[in-house]
PDB file of N, CA and C in Angstrom:
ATOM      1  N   UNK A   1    -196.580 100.746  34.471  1.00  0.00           N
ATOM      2  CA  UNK A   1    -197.067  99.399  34.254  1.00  0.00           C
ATOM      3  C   UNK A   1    -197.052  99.141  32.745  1.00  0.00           C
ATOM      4  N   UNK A   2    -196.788  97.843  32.479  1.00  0.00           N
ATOM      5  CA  UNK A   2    -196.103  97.625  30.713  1.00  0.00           C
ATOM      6  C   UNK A   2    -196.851  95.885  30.452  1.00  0.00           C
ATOM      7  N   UNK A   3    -197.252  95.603  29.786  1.00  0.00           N
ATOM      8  CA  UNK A   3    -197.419  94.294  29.320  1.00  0.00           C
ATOM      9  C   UNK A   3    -196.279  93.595  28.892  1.00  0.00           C
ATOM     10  N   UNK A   4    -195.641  92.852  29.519  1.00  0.00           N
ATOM     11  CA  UNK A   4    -194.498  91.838  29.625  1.00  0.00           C
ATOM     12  C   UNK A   4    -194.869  90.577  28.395  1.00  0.00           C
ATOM     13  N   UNK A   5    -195.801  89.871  28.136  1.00  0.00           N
ATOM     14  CA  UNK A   5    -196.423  88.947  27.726  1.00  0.00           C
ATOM     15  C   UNK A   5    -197.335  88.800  27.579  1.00  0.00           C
ATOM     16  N   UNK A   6    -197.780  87.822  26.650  1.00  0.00           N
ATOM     17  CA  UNK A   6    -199.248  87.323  26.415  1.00  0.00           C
ATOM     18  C   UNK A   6    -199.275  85.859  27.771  1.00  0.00           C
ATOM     19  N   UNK A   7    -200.365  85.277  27.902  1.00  0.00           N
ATOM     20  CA  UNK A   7    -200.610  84.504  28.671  1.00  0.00           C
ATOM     21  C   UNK A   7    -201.566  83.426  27.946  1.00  0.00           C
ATOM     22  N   UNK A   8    -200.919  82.607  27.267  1.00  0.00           N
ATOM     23  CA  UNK A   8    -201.856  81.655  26.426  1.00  0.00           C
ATOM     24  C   UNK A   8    -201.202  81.990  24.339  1.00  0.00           C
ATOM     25  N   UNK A   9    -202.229  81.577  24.079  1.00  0.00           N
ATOM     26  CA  UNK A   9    -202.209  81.014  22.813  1.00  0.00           C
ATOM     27  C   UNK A   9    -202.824  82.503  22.132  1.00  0.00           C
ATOM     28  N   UNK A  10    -202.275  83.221  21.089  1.00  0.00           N
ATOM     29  CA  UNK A  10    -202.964  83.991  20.607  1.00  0.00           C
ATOM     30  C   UNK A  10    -204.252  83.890  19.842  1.00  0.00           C
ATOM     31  N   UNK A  11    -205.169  84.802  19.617  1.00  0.00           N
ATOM     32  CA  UNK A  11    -205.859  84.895  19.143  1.00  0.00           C
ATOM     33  C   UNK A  11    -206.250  84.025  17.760  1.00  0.00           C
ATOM     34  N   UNK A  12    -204.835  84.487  16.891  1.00  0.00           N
ATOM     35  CA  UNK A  12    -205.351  83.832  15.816  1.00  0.00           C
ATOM     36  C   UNK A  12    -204.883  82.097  16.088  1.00  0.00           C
ATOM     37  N   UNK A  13    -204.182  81.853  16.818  1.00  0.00           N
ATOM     38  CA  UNK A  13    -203.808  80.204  17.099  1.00  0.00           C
ATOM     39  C   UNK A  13    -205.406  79.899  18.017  1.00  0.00           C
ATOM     40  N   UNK A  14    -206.287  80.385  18.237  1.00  0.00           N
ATOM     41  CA  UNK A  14    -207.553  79.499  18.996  1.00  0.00           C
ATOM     42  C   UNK A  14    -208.651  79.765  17.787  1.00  0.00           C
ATOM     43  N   UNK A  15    -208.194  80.440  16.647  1.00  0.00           N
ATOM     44  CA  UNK A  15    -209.367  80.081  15.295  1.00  0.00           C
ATOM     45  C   UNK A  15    -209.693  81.580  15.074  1.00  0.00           C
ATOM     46  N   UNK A  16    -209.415  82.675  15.656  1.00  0.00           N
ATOM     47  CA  UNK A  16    -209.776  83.811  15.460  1.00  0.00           C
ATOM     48  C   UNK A  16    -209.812  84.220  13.614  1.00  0.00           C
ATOM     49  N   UNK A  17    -210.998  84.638  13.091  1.00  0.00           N
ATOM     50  CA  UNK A  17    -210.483  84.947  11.810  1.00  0.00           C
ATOM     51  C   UNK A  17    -210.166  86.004  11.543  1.00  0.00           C
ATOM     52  N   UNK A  18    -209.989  86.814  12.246  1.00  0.00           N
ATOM     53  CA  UNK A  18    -208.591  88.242  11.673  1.00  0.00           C
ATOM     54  C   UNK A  18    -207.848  87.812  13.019  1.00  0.00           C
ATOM     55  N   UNK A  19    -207.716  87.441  13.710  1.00  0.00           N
ATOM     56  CA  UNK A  19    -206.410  87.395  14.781  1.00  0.00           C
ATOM     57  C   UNK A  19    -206.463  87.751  15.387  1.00  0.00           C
ATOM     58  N   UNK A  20    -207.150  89.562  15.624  1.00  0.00           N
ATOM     59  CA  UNK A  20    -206.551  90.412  16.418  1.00  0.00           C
ATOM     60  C   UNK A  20    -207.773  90.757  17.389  1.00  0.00           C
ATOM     61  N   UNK A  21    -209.451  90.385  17.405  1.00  0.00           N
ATOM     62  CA  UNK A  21    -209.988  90.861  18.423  1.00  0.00           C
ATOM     63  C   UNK A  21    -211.086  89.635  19.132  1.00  0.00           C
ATOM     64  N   UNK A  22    -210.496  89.315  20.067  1.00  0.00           N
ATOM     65  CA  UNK A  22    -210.831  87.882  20.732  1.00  0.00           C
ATOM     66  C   UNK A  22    -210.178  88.223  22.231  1.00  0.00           C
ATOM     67  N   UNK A  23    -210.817  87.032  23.427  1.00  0.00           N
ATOM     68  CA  UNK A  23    -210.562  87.435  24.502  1.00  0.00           C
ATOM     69  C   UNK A  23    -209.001  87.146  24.863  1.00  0.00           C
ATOM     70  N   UNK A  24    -208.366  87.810  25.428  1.00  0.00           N
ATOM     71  CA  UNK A  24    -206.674  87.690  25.883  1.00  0.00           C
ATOM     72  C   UNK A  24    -206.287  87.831  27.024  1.00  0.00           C
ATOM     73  N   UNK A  25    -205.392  87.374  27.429  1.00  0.00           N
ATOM     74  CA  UNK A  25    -204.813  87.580  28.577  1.00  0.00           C
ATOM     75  C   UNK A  25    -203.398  87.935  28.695  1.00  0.00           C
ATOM     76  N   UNK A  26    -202.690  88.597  29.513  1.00  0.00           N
ATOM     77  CA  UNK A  26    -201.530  89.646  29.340  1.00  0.00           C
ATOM     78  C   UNK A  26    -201.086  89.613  30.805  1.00  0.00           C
ATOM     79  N   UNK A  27    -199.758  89.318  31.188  1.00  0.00           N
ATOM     80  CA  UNK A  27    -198.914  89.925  32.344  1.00  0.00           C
ATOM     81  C   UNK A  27    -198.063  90.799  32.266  1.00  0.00           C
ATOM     82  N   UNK A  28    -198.363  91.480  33.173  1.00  0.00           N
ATOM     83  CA  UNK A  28    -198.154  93.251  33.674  1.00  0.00           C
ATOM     84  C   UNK A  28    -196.656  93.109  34.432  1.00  0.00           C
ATOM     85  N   UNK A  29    -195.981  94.044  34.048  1.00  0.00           N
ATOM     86  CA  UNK A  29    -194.684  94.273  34.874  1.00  0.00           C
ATOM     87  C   UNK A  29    -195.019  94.339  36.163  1.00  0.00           C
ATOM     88  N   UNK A  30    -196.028  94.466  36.773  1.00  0.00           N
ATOM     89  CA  UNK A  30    -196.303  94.332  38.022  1.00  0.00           C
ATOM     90  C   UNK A  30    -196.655  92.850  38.721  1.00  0.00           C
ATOM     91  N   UNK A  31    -196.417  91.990  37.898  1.00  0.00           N
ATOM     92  CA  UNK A  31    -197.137  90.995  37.872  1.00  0.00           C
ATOM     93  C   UNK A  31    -198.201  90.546  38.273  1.00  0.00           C
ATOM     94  N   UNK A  32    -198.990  91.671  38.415  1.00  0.00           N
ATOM     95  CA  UNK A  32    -200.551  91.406  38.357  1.00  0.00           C
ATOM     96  C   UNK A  32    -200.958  91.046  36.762  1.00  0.00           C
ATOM     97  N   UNK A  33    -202.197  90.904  35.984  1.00  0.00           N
ATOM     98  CA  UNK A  33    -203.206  90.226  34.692  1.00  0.00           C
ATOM     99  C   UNK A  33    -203.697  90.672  34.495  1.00  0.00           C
ATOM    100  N   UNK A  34    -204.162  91.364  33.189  1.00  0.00           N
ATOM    101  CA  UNK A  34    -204.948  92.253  32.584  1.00  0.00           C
ATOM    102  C   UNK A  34    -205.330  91.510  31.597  1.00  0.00           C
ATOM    103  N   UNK A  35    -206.959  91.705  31.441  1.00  0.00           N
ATOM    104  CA  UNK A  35    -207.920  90.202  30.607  1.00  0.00           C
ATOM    105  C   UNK A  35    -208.316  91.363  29.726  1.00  0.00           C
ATOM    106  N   UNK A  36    -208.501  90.827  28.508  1.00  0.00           N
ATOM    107  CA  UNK A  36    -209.129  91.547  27.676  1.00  0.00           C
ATOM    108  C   UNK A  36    -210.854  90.317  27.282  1.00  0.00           C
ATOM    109  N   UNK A  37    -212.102  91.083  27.058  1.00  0.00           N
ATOM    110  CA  UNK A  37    -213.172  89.857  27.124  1.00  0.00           C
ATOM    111  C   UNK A  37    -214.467  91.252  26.861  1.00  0.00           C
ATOM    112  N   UNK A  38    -215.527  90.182  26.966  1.00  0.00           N
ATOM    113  CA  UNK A  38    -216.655  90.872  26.631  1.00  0.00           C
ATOM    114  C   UNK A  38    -216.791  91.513  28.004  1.00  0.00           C
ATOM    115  N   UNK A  39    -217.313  92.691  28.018  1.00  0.00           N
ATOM    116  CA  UNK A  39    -217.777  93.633  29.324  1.00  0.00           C
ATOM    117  C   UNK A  39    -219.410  93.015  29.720  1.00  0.00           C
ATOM    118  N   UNK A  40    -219.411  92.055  30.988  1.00  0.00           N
ATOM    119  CA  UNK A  40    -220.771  91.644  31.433  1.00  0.00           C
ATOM    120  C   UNK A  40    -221.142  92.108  32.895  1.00  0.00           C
ATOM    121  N   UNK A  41    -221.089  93.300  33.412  1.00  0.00           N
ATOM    122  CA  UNK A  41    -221.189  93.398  34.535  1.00  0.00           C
ATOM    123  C   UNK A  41    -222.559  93.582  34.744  1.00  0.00           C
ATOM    124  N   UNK A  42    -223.260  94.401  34.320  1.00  0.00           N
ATOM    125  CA  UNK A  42    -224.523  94.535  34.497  1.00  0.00           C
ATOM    126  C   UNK A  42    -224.998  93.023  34.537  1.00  0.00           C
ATOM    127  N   UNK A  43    -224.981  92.170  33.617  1.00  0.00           N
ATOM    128  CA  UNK A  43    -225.603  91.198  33.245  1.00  0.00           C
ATOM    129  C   UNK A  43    -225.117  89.949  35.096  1.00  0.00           C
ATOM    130  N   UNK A  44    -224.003  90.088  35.054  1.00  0.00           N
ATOM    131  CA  UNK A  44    -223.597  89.086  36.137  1.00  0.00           C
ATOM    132  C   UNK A  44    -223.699  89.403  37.898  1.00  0.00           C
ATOM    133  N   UNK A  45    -223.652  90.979  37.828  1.00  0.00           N
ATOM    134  CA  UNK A  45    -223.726  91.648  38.889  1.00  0.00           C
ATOM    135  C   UNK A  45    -224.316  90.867  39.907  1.00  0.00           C
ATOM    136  N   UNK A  46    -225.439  90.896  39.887  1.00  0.00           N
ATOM    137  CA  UNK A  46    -226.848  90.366  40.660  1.00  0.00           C
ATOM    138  C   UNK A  46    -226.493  88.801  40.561  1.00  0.00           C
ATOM    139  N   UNK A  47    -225.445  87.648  40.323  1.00  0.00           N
ATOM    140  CA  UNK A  47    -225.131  86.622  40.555  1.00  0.00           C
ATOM    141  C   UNK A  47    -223.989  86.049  41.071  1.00  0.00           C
ATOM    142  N   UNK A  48    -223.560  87.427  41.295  1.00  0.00           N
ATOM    143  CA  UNK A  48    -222.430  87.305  42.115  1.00  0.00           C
ATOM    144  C   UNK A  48    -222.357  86.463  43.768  1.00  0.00           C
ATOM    145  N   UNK A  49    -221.845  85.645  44.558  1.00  0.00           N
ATOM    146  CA  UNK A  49    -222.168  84.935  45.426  1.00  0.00           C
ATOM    147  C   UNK A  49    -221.918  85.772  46.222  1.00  0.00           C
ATOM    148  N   UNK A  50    -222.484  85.479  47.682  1.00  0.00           N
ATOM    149  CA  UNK A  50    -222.105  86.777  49.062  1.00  0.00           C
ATOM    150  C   UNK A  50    -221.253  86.654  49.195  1.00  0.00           C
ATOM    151  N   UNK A  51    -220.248  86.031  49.360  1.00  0.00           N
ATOM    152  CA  UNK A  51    -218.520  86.384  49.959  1.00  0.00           C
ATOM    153  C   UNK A  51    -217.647  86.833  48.421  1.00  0.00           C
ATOM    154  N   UNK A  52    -218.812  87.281  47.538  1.00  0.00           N
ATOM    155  CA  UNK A  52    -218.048  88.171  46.481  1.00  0.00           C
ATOM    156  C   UNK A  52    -218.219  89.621  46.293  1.00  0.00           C
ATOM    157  N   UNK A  53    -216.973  90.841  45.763  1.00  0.00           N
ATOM    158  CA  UNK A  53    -218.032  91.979  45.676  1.00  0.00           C
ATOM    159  C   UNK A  53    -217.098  93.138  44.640  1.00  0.00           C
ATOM    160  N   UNK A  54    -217.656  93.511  44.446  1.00  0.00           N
ATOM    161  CA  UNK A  54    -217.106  94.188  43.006  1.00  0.00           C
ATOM    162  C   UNK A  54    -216.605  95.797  43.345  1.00  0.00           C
ATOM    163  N   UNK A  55    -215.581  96.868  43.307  1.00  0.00           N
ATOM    164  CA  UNK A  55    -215.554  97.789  43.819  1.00  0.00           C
ATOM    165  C   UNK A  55    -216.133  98.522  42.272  1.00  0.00           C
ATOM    166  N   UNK A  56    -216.534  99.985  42.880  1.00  0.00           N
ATOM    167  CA  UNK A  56    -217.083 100.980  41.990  1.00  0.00           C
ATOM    168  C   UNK A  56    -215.927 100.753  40.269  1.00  0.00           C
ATOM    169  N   UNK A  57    -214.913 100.837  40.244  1.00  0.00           N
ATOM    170  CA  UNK A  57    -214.014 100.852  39.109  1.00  0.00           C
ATOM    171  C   UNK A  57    -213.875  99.122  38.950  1.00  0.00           C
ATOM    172  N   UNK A  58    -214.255  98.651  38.887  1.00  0.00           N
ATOM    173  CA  UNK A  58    -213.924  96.968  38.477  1.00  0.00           C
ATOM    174  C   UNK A  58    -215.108  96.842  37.221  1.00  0.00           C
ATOM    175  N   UNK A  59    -214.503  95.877  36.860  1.00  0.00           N
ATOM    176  CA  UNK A  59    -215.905  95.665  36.099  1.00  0.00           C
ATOM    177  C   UNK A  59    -216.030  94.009  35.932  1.00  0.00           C
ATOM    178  N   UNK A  60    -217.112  93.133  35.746  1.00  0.00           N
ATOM    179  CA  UNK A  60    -216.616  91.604  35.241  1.00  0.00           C
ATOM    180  C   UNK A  60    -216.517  91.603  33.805  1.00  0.00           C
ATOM    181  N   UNK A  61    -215.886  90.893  33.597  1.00  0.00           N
ATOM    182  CA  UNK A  61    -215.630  90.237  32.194  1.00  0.00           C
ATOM    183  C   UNK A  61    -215.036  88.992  31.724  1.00  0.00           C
ATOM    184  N   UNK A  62    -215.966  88.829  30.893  1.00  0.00           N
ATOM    185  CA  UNK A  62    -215.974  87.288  30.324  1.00  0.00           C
ATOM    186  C   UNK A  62    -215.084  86.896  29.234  1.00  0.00           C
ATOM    187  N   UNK A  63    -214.350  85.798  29.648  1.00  0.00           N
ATOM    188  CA  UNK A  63    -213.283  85.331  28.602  1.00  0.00           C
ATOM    189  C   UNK A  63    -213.939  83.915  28.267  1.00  0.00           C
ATOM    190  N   UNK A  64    -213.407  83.157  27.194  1.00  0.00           N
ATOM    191  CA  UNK A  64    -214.069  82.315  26.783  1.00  0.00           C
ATOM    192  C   UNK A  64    -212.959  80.688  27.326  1.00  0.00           C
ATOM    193  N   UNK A  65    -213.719  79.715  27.062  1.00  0.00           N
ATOM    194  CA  UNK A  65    -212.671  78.791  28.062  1.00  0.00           C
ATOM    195  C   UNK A  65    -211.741  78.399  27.483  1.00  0.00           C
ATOM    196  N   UNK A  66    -212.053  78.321  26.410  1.00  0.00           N
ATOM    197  CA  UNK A  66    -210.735  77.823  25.465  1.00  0.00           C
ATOM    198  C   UNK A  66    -209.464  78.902  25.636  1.00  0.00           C
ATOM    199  N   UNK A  67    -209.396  80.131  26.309  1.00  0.00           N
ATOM    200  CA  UNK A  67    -208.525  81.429  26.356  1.00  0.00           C
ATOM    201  C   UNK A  67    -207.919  81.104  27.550  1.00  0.00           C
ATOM    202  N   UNK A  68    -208.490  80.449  28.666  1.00  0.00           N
ATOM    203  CA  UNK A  68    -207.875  80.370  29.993  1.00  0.00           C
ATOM    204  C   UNK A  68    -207.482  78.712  29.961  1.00  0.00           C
ATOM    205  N   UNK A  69    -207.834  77.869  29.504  1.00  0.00           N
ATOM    206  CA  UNK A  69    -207.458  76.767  29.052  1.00  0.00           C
ATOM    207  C   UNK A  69    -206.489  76.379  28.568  1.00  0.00           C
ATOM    208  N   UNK A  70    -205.974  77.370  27.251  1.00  0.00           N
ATOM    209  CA  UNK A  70    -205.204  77.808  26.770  1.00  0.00           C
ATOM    210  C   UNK A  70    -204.124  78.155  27.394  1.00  0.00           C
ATOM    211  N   UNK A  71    -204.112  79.082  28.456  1.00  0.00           N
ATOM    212  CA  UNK A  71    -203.109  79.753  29.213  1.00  0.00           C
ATOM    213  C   UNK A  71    -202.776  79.146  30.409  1.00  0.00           C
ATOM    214  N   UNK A  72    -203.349  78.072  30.413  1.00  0.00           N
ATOM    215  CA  UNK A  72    -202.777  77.300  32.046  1.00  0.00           C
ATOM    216  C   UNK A  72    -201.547  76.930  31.895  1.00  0.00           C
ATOM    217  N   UNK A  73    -201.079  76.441  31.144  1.00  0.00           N
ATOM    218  CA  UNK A  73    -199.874  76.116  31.211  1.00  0.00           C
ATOM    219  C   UNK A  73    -198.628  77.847  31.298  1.00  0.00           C
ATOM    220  N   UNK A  74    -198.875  78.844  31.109  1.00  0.00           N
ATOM    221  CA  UNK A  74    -198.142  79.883  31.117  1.00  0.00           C
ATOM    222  C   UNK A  74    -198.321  80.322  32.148  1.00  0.00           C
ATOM    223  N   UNK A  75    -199.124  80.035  32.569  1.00  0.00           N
ATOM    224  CA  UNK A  75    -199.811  80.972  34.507  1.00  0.00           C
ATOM    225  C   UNK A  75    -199.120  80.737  35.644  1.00  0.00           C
ATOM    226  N   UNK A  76    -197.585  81.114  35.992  1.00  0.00           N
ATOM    227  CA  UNK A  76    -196.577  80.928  36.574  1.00  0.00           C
ATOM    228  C   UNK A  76    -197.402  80.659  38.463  1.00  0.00           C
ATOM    229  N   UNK A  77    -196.148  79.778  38.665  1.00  0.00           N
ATOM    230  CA  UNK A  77    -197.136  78.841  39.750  1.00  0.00           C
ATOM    231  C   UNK A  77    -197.289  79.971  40.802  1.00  0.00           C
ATOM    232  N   UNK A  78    -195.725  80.907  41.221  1.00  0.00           N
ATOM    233  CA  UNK A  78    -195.899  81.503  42.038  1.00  0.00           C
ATOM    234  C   UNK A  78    -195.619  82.945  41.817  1.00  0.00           C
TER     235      UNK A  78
END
């Protein structure tokens, strides 16, 4: 598995002031998404809705909106 692309606007194009550590998003030669973001699982766990559920290795994490906002237009339809 290899990171093919970014997915959105880099870091330093959404105001980042060194560029390089801000939330991202990335497509995988598998074409599955790998998010880079703050680690909130503990914090969100317990608000998770019932028809949601998290396996032991997952974790949530928070990207900011301007990052996925950003990337809608790259987020291939199918």
């Amino acid at each position: 598995m290899k990171i093919v692309r970014r997915i959105g606007a880099a870091p330093w194009e959404r105001g980042s002031q060194t560029g390089q550590t801000c939330p991202d998003i990335f497509e995988l030669s598998d074409g599955n998404f790998a998010v880079i973001g703050r680690e909130a699982t503990a914090e969100l766990d317990g608000e998770l809705p019932p028809d949601a559920a998290r396996a032991d290795d997952e974790r949530i994490v928070v990207i900011t909106r301007e990052t996925l906002l950003r990337a809608k237009t790259d987020i291939p339809e199918h």
